[in-house]
C-alpha atoms as a PDB file:
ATOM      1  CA  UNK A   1     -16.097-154.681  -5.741  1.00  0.00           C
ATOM      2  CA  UNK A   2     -15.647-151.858  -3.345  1.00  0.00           C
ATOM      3  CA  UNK A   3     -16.339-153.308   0.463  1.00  0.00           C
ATOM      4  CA  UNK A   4     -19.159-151.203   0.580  1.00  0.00           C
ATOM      5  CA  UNK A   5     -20.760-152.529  -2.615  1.00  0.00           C
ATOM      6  CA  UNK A   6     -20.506-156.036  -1.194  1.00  0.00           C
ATOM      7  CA  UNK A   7     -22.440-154.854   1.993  1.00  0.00           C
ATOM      8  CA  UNK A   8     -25.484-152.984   0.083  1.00  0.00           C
ATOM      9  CA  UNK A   9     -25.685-155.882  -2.207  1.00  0.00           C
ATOM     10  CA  UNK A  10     -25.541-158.335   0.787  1.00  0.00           C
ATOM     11  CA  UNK A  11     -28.609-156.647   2.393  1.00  0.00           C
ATOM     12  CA  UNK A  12     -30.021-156.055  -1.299  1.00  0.00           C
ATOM     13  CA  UNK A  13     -30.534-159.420  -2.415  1.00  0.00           C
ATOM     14  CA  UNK A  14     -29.532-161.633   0.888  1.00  0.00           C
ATOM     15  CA  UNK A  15     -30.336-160.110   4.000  1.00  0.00           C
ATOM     16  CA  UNK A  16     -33.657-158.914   2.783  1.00  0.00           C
ATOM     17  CA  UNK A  17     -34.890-162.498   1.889  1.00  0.00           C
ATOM     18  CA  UNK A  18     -35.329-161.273  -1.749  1.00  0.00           C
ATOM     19  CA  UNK A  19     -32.519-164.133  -2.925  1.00  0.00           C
ATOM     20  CA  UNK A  20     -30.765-165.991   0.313  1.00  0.00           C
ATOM     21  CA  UNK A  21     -28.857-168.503  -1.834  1.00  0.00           C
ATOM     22  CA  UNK A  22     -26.509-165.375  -3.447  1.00  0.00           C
ATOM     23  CA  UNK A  23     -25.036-165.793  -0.136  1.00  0.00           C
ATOM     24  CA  UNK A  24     -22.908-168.058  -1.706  1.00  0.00           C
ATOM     25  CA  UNK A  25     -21.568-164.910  -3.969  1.00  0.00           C
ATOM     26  CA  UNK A  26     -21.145-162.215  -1.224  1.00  0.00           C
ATOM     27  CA  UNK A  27     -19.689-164.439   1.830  1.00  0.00           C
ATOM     28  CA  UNK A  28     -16.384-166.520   2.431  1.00  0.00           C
ATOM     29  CA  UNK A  29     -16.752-170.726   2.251  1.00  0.00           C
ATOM     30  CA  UNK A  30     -16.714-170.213   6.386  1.00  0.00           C
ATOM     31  CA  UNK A  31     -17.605-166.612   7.863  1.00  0.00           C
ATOM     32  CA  UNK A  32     -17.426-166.227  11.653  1.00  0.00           C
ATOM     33  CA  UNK A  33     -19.934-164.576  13.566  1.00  0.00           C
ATOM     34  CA  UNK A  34     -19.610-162.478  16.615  1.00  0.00           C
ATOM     35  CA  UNK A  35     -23.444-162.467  18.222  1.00  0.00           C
ATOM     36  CA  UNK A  36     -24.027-160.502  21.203  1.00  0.00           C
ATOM     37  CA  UNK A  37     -26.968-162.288  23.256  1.00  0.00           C
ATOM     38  CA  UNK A  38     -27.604-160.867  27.210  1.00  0.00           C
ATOM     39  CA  UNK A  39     -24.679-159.016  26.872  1.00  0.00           C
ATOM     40  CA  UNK A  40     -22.474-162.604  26.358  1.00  0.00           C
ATOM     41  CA  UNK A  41     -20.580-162.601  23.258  1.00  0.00           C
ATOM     42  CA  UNK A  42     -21.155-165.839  21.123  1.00  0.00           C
ATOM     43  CA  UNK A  43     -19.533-167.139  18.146  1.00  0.00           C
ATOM     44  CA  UNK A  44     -20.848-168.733  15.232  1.00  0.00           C
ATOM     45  CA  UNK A  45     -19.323-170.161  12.155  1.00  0.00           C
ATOM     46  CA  UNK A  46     -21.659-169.618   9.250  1.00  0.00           C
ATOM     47  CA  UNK A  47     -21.088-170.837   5.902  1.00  0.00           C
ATOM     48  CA  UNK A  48     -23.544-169.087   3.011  1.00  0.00           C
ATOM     49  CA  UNK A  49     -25.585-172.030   3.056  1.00  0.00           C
ATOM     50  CA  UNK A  50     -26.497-172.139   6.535  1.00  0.00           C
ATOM     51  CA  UNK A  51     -26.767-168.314   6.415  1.00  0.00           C
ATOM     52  CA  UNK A  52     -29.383-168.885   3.587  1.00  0.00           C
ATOM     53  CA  UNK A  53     -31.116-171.294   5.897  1.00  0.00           C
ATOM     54  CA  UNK A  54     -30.964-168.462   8.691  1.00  0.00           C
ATOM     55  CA  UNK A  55     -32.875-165.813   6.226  1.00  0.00           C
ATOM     56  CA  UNK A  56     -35.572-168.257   5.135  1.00  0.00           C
ATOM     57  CA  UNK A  57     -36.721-169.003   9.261  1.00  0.00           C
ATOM     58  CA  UNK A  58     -36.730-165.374   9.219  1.00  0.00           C
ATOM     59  CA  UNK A  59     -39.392-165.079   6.508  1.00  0.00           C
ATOM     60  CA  UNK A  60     -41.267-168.133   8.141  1.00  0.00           C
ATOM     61  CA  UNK A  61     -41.645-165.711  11.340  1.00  0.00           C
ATOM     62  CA  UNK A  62     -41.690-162.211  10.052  1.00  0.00           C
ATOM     63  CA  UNK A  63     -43.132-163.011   6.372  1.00  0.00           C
ATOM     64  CA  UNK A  64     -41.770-161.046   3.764  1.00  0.00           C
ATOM     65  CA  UNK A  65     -40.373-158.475   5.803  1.00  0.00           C
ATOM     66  CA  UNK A  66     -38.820-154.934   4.640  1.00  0.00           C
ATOM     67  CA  UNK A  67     -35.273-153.685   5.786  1.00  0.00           C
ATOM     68  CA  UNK A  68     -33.711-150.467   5.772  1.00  0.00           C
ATOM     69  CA  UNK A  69     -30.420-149.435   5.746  1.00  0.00           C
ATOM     70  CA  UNK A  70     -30.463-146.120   8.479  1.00  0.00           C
ATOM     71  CA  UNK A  71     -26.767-145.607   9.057  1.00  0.00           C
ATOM     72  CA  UNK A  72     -23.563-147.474   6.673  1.00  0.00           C
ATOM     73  CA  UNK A  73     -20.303-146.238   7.581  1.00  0.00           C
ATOM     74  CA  UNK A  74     -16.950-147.895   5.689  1.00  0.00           C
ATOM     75  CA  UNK A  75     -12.993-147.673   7.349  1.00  0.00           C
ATOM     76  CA  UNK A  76     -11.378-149.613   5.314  1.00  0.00           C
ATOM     77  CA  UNK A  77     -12.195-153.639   4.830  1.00  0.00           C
ATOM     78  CA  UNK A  78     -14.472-152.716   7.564  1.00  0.00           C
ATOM     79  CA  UNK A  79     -18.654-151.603   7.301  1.00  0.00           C
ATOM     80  CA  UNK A  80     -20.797-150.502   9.589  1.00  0.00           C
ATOM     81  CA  UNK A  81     -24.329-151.113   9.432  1.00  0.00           C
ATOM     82  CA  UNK A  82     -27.118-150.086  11.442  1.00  0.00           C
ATOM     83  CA  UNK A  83     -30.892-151.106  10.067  1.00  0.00           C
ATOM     84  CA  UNK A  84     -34.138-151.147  10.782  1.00  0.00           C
ATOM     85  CA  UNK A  85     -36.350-154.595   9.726  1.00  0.00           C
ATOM     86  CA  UNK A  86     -39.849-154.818   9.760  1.00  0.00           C
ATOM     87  CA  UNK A  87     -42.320-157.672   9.473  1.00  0.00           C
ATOM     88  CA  UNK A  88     -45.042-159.270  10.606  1.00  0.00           C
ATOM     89  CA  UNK A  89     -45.530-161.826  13.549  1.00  0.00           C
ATOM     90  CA  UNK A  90     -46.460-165.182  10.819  1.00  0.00           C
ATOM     91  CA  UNK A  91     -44.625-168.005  12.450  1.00  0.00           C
ATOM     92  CA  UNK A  92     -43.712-168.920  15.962  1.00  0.00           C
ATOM     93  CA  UNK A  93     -41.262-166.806  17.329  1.00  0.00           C
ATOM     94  CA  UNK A  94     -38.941-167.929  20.918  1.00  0.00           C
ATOM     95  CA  UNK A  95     -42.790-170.155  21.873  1.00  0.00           C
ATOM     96  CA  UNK A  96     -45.035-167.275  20.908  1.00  0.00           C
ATOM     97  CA  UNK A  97     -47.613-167.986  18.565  1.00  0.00           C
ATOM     98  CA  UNK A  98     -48.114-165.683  15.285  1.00  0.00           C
ATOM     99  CA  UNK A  99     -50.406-163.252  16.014  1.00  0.00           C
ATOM    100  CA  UNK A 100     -50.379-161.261  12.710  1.00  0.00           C
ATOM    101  CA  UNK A 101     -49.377-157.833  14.232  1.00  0.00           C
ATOM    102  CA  UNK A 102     -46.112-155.583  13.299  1.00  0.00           C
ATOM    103  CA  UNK A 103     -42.616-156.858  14.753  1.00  0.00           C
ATOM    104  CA  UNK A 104     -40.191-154.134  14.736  1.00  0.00           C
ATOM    105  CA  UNK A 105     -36.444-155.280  14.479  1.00  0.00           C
ATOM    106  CA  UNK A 106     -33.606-152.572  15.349  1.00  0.00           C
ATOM    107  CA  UNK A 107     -30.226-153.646  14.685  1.00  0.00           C
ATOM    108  CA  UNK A 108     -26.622-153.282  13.616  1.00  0.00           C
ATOM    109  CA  UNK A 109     -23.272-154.648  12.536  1.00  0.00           C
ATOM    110  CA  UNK A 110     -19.765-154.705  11.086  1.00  0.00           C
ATOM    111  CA  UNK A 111     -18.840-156.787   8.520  1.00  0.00           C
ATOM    112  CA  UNK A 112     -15.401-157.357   7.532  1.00  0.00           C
ATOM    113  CA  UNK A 113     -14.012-157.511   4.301  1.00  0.00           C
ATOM    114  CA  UNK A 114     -11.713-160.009   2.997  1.00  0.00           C
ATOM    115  CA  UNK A 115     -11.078-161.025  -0.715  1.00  0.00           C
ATOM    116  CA  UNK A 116     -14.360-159.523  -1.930  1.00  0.00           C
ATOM    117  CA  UNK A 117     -16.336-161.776   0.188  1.00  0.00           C
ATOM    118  CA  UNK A 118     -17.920-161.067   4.120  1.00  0.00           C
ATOM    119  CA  UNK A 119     -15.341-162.729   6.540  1.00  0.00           C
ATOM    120  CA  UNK A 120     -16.535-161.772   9.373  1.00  0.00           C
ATOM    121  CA  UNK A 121     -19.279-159.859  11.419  1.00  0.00           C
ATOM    122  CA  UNK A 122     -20.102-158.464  14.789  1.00  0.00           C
ATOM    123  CA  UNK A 123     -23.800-157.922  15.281  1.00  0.00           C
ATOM    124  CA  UNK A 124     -25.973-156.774  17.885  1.00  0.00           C
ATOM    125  CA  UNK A 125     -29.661-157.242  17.746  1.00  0.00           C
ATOM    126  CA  UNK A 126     -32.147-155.518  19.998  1.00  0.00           C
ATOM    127  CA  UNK A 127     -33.647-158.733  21.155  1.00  0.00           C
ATOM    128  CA  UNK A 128     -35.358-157.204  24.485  1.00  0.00           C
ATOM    129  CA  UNK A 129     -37.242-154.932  22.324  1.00  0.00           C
ATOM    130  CA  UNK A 130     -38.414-157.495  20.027  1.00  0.00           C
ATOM    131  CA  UNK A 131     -39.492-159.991  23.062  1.00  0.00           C
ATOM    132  CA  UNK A 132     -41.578-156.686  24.515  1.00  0.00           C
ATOM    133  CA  UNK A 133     -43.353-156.689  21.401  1.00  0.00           C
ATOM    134  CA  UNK A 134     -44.292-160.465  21.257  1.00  0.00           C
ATOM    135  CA  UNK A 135     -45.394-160.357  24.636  1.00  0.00           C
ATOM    136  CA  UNK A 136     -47.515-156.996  24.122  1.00  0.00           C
ATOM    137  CA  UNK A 137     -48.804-158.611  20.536  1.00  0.00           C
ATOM    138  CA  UNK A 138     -49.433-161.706  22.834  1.00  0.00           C
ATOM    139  CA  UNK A 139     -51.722-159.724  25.526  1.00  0.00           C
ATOM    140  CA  UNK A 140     -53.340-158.183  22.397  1.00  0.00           C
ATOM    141  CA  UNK A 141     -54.103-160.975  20.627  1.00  0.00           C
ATOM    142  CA  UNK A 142     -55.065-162.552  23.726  1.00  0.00           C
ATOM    143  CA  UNK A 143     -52.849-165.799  23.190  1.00  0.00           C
END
């Protein structure tokens, strides 16, 4: 499979929630992870399993949430992906209580290719934009 094919299928049937266990199919035994978080780059070593794990607490706080793909660009073993995930506020998210409304999730990363399996990514997650949204659903709701 093309390096692009492995990226739309990742966010297809993994990334989505729709099947988090065919990580196992898409990503290397050990995948490392370059998060941004405050601007401080972090790194994680994933394994599909633990990515699976990472997919079903997002469905415990967003419910079965929708993604789409806005922008996929491919240079080689390398894919960019920028998306757009949205769900709903079902589970307690970073101490705030569920509050039922919209949470909007704007995102994107690179994966990196290697043997037909993701190796490695760099993402970057608007996380300020989701935390103004808890705290206006908060003052909505009235939590």
């Amino acid at each position: 499979m093309k390096p692009e094919q492995i990226v739309r299928e990742f966010f297809e049937k993994v990334r989505s929630g729709n099947n988090p266990d065919y990580s196992n199919q898409l990503m290397a035994e050990q995948v490392l992870a370059h998060q941004i978080v405050s601007e401080e780059e972090q790194i994680v070593l994933r394994t599909p399993k633990d990515y699976a794990e990472h997919v079903r607490e997002m469905i415990e706080a967003y419910g079965d949430f929708l993604i789409e793909i806005q922008e996929l660009l491919v240079d080689g073993n390398k894919v960019y992906v920028r998306w757009k995930q949205t769900g709903t506020h079902v589970g307690e998210i970073d101490g705030y209580k569920p509050t039922g409304l919209p949470v909007i999730e704007m995102a994107s990363a690179v994966y990196r290719i290697e043997n037909e399996k993701i190796s490695e990514y760099w993402i970057q997650i608007d996380r300020s934009g989701i935390q103004k949204q808890l705290e206006c659903n908060k003052n909505i709701k009235g939590s």
